[in-house]
PDB file of N, CA and C in Angstrom:
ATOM      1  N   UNK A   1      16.814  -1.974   2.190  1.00  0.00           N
ATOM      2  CA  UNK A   1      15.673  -1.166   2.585  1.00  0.00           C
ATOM      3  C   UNK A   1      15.225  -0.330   1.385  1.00  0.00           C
ATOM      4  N   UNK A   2      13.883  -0.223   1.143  1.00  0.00           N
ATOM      5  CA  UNK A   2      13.359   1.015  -0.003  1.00  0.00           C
ATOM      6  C   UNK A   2      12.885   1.883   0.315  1.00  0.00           C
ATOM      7  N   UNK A   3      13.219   2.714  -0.546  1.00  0.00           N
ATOM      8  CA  UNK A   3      12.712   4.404  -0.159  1.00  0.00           C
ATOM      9  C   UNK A   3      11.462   4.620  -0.151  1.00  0.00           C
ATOM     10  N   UNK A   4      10.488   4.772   0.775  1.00  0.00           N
ATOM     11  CA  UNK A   4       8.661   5.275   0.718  1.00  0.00           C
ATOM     12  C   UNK A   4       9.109   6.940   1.429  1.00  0.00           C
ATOM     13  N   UNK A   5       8.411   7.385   0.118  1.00  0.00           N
ATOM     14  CA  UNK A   5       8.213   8.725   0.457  1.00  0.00           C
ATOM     15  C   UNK A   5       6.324   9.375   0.298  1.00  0.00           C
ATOM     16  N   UNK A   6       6.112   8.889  -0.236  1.00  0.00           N
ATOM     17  CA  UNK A   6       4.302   8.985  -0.204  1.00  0.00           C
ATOM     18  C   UNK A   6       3.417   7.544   0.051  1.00  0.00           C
ATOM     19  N   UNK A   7       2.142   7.660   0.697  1.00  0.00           N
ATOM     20  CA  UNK A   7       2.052   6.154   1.077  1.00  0.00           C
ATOM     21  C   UNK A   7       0.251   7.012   0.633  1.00  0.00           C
ATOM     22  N   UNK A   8      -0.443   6.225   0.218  1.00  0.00           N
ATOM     23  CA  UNK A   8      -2.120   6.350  -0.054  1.00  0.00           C
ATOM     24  C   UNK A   8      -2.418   4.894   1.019  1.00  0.00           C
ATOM     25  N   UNK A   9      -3.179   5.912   1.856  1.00  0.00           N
ATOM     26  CA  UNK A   9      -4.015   4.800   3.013  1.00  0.00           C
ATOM     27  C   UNK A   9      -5.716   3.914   2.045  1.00  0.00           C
ATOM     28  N   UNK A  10      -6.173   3.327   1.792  1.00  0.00           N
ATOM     29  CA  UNK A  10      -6.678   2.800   0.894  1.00  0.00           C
ATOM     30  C   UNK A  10      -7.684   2.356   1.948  1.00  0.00           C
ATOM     31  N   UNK A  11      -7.594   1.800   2.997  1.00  0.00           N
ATOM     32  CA  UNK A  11      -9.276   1.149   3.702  1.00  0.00           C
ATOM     33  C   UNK A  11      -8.556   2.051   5.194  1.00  0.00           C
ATOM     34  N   UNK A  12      -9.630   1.836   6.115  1.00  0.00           N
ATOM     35  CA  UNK A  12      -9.289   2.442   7.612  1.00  0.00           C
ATOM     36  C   UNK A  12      -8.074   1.635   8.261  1.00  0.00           C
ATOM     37  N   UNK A  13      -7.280   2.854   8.560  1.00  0.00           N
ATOM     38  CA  UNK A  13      -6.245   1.794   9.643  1.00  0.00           C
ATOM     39  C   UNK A  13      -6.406   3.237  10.976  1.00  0.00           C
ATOM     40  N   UNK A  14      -5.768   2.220  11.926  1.00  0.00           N
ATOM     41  CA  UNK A  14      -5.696   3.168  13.255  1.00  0.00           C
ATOM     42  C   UNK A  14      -4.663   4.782  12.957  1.00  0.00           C
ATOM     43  N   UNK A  15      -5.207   5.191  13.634  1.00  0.00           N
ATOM     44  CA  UNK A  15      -4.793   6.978  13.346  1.00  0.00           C
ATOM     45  C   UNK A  15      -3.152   7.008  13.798  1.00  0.00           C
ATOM     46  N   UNK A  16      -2.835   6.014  14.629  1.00  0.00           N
ATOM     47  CA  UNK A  16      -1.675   6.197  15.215  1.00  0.00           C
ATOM     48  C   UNK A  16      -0.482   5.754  14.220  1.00  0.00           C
ATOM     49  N   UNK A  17      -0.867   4.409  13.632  1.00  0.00           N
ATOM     50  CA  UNK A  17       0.133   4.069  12.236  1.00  0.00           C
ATOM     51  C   UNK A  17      -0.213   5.524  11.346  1.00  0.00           C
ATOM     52  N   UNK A  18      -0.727   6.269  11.141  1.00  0.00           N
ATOM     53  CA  UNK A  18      -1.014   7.608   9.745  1.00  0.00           C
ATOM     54  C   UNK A  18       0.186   8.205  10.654  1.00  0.00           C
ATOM     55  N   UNK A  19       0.215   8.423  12.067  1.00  0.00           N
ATOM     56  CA  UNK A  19       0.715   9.546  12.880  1.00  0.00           C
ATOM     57  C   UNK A  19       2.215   8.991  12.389  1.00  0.00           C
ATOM     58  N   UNK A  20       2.469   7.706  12.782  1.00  0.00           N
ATOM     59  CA  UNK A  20       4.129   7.529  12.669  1.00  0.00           C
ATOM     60  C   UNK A  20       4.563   7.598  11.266  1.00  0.00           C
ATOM     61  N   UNK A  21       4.184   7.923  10.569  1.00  0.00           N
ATOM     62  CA  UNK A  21       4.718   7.340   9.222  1.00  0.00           C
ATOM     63  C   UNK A  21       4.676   9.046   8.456  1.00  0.00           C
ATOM     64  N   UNK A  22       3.853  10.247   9.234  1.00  0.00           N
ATOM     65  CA  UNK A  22       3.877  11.037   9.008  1.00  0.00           C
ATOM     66  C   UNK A  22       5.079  11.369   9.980  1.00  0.00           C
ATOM     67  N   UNK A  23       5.380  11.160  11.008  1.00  0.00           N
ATOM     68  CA  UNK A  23       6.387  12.070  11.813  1.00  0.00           C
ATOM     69  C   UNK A  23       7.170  11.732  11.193  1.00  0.00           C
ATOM     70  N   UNK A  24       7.895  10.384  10.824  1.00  0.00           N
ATOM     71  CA  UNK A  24       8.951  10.154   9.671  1.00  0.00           C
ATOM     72  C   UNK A  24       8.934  10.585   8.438  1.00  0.00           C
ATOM     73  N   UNK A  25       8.646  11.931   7.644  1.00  0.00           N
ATOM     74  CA  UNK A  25       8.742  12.398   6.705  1.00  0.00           C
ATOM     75  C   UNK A  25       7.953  12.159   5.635  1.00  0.00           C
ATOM     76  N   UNK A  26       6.835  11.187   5.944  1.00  0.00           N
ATOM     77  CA  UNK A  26       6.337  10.602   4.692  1.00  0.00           C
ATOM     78  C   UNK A  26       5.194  11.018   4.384  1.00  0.00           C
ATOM     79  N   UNK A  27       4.957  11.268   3.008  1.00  0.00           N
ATOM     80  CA  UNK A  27       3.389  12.463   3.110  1.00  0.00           C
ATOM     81  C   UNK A  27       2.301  11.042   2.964  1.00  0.00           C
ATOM     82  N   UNK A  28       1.558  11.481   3.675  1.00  0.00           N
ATOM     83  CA  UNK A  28       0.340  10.199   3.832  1.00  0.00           C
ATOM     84  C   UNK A  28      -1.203  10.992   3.356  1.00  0.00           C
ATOM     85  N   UNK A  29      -1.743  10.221   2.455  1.00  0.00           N
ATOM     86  CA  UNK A  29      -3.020  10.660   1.897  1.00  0.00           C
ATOM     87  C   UNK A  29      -4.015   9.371   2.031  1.00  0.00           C
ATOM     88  N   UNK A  30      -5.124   9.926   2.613  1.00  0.00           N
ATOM     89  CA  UNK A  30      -6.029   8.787   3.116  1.00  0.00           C
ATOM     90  C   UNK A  30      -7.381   8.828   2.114  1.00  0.00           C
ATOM     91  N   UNK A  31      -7.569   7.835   0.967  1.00  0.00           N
ATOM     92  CA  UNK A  31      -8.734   8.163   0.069  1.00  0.00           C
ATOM     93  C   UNK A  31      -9.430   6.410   0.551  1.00  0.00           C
ATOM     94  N   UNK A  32     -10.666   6.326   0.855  1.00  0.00           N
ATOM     95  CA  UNK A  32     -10.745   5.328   1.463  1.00  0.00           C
ATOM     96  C   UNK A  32     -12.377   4.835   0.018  1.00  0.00           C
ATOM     97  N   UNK A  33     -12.323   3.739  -0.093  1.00  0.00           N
ATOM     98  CA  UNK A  33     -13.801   2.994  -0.961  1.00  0.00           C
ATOM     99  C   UNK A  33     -13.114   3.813  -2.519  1.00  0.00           C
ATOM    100  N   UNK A  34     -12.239   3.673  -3.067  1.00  0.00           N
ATOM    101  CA  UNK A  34     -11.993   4.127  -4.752  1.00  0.00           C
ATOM    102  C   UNK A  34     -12.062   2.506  -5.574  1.00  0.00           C
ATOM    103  N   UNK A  35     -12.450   3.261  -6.853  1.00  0.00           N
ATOM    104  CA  UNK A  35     -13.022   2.027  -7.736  1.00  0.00           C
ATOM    105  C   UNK A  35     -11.537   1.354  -8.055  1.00  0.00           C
ATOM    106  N   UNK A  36     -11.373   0.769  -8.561  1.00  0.00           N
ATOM    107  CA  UNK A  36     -10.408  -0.095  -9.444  1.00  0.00           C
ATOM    108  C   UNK A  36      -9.650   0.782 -10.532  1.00  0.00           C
ATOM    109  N   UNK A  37     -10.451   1.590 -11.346  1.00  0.00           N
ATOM    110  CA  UNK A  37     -10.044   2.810 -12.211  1.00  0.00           C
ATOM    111  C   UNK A  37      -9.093   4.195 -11.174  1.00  0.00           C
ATOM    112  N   UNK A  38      -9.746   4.117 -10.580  1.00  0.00           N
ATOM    113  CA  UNK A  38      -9.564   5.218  -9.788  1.00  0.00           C
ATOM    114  C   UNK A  38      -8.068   4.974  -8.936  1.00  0.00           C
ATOM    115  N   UNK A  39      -7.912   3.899  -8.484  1.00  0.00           N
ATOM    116  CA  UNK A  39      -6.368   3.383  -8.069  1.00  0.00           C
ATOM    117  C   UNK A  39      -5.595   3.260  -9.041  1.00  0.00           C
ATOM    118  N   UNK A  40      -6.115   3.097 -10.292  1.00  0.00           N
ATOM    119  CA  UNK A  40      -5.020   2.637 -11.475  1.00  0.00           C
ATOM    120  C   UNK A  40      -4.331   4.037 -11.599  1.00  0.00           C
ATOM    121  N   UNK A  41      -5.393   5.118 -11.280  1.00  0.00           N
ATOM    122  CA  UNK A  41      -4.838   6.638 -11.490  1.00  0.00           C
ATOM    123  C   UNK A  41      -4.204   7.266 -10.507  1.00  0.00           C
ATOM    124  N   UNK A  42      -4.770   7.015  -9.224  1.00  0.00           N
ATOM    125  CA  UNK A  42      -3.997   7.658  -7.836  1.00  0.00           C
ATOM    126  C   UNK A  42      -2.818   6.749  -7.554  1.00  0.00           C
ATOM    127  N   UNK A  43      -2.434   6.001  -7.571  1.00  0.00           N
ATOM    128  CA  UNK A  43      -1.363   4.629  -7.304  1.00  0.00           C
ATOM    129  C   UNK A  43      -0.133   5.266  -7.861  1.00  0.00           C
ATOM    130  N   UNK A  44      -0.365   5.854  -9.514  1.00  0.00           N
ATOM    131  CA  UNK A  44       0.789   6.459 -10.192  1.00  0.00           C
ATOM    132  C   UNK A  44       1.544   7.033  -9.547  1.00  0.00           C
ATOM    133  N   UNK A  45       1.117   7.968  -8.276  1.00  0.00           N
ATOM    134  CA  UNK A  45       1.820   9.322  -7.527  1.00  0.00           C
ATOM    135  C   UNK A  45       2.260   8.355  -6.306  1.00  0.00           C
ATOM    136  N   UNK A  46       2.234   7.464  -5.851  1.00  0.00           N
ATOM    137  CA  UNK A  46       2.692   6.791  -4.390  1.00  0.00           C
ATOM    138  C   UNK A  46       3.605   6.009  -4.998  1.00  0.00           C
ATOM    139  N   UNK A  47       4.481   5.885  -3.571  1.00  0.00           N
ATOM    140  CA  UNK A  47       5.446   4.382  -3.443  1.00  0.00           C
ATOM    141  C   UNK A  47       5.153   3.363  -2.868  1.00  0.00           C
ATOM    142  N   UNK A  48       3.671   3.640  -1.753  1.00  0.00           N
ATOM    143  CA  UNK A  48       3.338   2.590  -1.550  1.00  0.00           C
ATOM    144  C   UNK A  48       1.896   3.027  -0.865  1.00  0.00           C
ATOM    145  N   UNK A  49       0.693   1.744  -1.137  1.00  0.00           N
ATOM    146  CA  UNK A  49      -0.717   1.550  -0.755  1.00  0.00           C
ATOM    147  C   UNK A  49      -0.677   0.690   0.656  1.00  0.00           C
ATOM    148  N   UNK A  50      -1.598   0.978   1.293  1.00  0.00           N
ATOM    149  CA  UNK A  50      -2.062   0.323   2.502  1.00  0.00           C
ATOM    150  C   UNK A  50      -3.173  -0.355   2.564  1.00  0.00           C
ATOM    151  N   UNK A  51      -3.765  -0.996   2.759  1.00  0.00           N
ATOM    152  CA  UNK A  51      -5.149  -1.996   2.603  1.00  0.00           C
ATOM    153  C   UNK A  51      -5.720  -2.433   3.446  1.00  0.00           C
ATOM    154  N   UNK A  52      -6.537  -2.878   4.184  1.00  0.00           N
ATOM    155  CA  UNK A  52      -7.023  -3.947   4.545  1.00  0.00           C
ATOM    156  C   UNK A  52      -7.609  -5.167   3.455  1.00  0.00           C
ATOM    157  N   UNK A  53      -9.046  -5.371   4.473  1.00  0.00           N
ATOM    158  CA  UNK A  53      -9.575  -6.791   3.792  1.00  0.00           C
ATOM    159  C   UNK A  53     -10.762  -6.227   2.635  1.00  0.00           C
ATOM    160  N   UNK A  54     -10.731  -4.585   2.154  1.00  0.00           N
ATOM    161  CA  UNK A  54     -11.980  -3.847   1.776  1.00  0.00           C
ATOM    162  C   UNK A  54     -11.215  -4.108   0.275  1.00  0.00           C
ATOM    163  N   UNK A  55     -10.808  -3.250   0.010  1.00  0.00           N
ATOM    164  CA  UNK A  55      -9.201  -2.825  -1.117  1.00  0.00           C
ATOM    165  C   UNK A  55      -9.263  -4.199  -1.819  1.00  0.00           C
ATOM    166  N   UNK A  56      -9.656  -4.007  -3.028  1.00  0.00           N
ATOM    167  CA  UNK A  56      -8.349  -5.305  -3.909  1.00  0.00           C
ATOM    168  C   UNK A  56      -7.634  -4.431  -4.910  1.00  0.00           C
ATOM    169  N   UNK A  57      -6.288  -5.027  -4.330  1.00  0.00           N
ATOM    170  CA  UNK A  57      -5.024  -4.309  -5.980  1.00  0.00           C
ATOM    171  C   UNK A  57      -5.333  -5.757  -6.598  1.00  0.00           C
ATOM    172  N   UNK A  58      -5.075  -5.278  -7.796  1.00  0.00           N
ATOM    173  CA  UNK A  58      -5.272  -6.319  -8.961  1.00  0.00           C
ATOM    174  C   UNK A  58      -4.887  -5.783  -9.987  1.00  0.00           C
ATOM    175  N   UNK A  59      -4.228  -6.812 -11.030  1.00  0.00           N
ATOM    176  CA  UNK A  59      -2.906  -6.923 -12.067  1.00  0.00           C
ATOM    177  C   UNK A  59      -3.613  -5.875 -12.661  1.00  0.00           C
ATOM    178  N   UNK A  60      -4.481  -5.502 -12.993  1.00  0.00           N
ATOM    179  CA  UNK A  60      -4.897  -3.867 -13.656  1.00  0.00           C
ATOM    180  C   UNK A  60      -3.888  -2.714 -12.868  1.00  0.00           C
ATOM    181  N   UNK A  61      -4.546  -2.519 -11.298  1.00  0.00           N
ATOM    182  CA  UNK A  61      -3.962  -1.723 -10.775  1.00  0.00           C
ATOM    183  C   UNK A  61      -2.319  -1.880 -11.069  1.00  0.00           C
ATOM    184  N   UNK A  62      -1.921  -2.760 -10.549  1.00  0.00           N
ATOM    185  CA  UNK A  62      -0.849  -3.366 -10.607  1.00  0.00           C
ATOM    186  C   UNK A  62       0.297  -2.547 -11.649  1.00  0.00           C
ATOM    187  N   UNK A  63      -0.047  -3.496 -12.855  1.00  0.00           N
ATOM    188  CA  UNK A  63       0.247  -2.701 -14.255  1.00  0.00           C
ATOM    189  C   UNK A  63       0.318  -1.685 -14.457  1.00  0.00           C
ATOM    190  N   UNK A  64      -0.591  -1.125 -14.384  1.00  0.00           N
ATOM    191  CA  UNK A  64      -0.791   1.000 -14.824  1.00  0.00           C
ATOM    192  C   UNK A  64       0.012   1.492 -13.779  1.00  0.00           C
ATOM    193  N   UNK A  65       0.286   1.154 -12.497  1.00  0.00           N
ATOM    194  CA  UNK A  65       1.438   1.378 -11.384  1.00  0.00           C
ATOM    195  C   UNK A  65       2.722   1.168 -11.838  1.00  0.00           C
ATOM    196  N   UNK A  66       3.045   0.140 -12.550  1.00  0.00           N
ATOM    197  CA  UNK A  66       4.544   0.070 -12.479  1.00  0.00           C
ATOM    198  C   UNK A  66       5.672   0.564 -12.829  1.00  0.00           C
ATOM    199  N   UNK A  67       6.553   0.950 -12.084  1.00  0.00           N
ATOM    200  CA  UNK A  67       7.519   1.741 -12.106  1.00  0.00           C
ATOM    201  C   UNK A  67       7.469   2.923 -10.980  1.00  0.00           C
ATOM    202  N   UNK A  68       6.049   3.107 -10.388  1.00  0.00           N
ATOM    203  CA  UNK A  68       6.048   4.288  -9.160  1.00  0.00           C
ATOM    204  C   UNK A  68       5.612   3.129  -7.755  1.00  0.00           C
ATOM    205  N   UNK A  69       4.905   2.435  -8.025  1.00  0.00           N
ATOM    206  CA  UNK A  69       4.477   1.653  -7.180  1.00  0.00           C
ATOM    207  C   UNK A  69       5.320   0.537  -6.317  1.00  0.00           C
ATOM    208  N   UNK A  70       5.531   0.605  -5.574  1.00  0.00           N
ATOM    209  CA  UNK A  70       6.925  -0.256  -4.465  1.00  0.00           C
ATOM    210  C   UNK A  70       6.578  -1.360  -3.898  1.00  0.00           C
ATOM    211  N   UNK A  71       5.432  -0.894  -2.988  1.00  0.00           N
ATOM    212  CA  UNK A  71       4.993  -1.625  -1.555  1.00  0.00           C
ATOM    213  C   UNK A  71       3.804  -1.599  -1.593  1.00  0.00           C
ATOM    214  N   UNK A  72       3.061  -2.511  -1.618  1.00  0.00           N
ATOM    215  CA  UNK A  72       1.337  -2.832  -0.915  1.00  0.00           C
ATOM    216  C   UNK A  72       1.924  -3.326   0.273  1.00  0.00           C
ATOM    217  N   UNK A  73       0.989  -2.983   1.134  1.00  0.00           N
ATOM    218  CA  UNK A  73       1.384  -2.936   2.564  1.00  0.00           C
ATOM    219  C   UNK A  73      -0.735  -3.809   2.736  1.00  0.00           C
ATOM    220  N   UNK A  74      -0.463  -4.926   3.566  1.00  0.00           N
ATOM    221  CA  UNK A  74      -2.280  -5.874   3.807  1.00  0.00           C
ATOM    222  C   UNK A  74      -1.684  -5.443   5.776  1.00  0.00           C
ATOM    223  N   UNK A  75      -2.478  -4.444   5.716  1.00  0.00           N
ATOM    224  CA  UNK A  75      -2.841  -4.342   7.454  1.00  0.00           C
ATOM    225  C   UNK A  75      -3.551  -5.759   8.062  1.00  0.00           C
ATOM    226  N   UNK A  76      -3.212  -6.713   8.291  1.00  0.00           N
ATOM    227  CA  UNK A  76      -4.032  -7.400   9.155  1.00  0.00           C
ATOM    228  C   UNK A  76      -3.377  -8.948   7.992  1.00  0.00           C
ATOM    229  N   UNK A  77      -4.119  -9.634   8.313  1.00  0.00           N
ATOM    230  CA  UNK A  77      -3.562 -11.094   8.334  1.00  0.00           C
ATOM    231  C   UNK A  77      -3.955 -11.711   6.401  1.00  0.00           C
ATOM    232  N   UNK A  78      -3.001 -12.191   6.000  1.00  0.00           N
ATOM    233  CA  UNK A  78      -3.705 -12.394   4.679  1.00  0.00           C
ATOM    234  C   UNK A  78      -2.982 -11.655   3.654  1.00  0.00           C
ATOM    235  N   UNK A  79      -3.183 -12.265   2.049  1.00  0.00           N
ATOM    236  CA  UNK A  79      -2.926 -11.334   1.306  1.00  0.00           C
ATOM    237  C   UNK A  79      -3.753 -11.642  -0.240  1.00  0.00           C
ATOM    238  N   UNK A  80      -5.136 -12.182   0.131  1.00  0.00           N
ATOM    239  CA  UNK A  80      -5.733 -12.776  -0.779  1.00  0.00           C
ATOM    240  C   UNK A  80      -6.748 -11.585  -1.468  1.00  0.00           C
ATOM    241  N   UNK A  81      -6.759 -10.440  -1.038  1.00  0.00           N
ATOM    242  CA  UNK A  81      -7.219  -9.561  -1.779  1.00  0.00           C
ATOM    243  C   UNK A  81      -6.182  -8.564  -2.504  1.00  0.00           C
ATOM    244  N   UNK A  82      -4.915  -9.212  -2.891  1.00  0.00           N
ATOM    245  CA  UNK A  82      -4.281  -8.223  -3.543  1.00  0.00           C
ATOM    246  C   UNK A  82      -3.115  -9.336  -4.449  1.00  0.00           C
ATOM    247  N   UNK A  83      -2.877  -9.163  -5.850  1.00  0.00           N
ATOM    248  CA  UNK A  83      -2.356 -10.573  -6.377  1.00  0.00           C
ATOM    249  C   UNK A  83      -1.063 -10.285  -6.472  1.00  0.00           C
ATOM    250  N   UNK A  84      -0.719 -11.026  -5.862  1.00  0.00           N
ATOM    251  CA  UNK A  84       0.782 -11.335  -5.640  1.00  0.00           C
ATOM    252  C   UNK A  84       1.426 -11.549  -6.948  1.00  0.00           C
ATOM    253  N   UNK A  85       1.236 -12.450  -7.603  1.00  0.00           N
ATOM    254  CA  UNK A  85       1.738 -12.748  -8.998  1.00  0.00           C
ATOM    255  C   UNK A  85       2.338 -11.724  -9.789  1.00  0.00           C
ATOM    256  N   UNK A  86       0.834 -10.715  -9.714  1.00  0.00           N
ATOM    257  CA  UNK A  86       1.248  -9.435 -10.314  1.00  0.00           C
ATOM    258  C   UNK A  86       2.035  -8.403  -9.974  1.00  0.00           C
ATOM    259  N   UNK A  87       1.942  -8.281  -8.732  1.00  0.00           N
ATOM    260  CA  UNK A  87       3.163  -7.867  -8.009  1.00  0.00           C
ATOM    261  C   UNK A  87       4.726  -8.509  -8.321  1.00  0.00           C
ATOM    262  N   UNK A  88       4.832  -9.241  -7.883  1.00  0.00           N
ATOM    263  CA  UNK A  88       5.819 -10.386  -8.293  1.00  0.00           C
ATOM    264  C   UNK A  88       6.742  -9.771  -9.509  1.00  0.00           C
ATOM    265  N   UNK A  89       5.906  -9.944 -10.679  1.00  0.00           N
ATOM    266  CA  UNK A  89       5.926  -9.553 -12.050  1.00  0.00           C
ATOM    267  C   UNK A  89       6.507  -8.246 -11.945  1.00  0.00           C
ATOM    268  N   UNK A  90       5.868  -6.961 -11.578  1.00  0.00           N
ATOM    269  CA  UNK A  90       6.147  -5.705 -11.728  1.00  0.00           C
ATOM    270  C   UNK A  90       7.273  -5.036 -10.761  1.00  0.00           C
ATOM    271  N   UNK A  91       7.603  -6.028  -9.651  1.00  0.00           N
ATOM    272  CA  UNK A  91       8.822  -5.927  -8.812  1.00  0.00           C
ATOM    273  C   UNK A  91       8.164  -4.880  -7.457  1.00  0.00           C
ATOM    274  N   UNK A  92       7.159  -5.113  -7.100  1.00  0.00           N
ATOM    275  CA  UNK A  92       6.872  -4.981  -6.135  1.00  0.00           C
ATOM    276  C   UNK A  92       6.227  -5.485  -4.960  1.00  0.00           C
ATOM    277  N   UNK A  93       6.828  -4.824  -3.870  1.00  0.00           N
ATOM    278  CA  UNK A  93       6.778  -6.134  -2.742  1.00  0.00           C
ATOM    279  C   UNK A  93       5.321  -5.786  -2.140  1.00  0.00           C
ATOM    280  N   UNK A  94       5.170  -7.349  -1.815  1.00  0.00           N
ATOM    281  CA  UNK A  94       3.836  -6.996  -0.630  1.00  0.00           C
ATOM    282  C   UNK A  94       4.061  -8.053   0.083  1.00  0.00           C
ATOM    283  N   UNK A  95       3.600  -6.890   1.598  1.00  0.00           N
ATOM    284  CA  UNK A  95       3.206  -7.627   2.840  1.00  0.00           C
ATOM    285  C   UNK A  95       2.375  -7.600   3.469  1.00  0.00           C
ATOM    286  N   UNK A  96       2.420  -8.512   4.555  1.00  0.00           N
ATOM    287  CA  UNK A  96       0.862  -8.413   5.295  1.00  0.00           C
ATOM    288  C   UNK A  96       1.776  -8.436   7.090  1.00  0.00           C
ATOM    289  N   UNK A  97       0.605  -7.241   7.356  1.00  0.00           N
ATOM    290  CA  UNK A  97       1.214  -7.064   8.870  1.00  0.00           C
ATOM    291  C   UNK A  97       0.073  -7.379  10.034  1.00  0.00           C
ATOM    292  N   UNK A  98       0.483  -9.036  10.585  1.00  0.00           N
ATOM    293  CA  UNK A  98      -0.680  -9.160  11.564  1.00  0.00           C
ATOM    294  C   UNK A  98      -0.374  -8.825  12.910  1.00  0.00           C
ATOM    295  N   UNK A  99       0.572  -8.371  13.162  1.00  0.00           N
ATOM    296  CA  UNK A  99       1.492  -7.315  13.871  1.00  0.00           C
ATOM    297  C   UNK A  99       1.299  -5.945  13.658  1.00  0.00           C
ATOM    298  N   UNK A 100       0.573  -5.038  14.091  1.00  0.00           N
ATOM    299  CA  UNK A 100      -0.010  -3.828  13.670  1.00  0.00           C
ATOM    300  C   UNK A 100       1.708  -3.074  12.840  1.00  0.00           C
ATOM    301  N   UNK A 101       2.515  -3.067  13.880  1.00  0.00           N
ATOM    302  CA  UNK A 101       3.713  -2.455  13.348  1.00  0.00           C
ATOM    303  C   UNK A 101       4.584  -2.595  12.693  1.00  0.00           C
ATOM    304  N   UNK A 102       4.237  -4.108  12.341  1.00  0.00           N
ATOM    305  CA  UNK A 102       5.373  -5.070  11.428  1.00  0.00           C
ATOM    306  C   UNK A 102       6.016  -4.030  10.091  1.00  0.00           C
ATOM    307  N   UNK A 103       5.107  -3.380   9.536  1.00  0.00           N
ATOM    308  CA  UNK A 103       5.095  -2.658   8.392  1.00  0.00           C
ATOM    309  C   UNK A 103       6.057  -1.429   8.795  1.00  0.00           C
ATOM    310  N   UNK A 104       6.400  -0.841   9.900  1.00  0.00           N
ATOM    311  CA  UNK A 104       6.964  -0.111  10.315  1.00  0.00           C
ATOM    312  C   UNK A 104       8.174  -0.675  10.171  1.00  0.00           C
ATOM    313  N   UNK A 105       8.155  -1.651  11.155  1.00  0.00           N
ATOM    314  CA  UNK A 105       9.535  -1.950  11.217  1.00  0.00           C
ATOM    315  C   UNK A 105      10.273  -2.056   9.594  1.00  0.00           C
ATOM    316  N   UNK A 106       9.511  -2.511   8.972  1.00  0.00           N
ATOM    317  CA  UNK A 106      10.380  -2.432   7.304  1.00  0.00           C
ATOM    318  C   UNK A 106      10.790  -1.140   7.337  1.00  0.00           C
ATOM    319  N   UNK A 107      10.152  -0.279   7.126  1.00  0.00           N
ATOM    320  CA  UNK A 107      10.110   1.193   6.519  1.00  0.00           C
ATOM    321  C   UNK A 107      11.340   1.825   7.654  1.00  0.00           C
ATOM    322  N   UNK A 108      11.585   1.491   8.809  1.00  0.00           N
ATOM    323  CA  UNK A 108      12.372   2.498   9.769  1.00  0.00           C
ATOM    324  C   UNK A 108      13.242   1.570  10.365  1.00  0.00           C
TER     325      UNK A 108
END
């Protein structure tokens, strides 16, 4: 299991996943439509991003992240807006939860 202690919500997810992930200790910051630059800079401070189908991480983001960056977390089905490869590379995991809670269950 890995440690998430800050999570950046990145596109809309339901209020109730922000609620659980806050009652479990985890500080949650919701910045929703940021450029590509702008994640390369906020990403630094999290262990892990949340997404939908809006969000692309990409080996930029990716890169300038590594070493703080853990978990991309794809709310919903898919993981073609965020590159795996590069992930892969920098040792961080991503999943996709078409199971609203699937992502929970990792984390708890």
């Amino acid at each position: 299991m890995i440690s998430i202690k800050s999570v950046l919500i990145a596109d809309e997810i339901e209020q109730e996943c922000v609620d659980l992930l806050k009652q479990n200790g985890i500080k949650v910051d919701k910045k929703i439509k940021q450029s590509e630059e702008q994640l390369c800079e906020l990403l630094k401070n999290y262990d892990a991003v949340i997404v939908r189908s809006a969000t692309k991480i990409t080996a930029k983001i990716l890169e300038s992240t590594a070493g703080s960056l853990k978990l991309v977390g794809r709310a919903g089905t898919g993981v073609d807006n965020i590159d795996v490869k590069a992930a892969t590379l920098h040792g961080v995991i991503v999943m996709n939860t078409p199971g609203s809670f699937t992502f929970f269950n990792i984390l708890f």
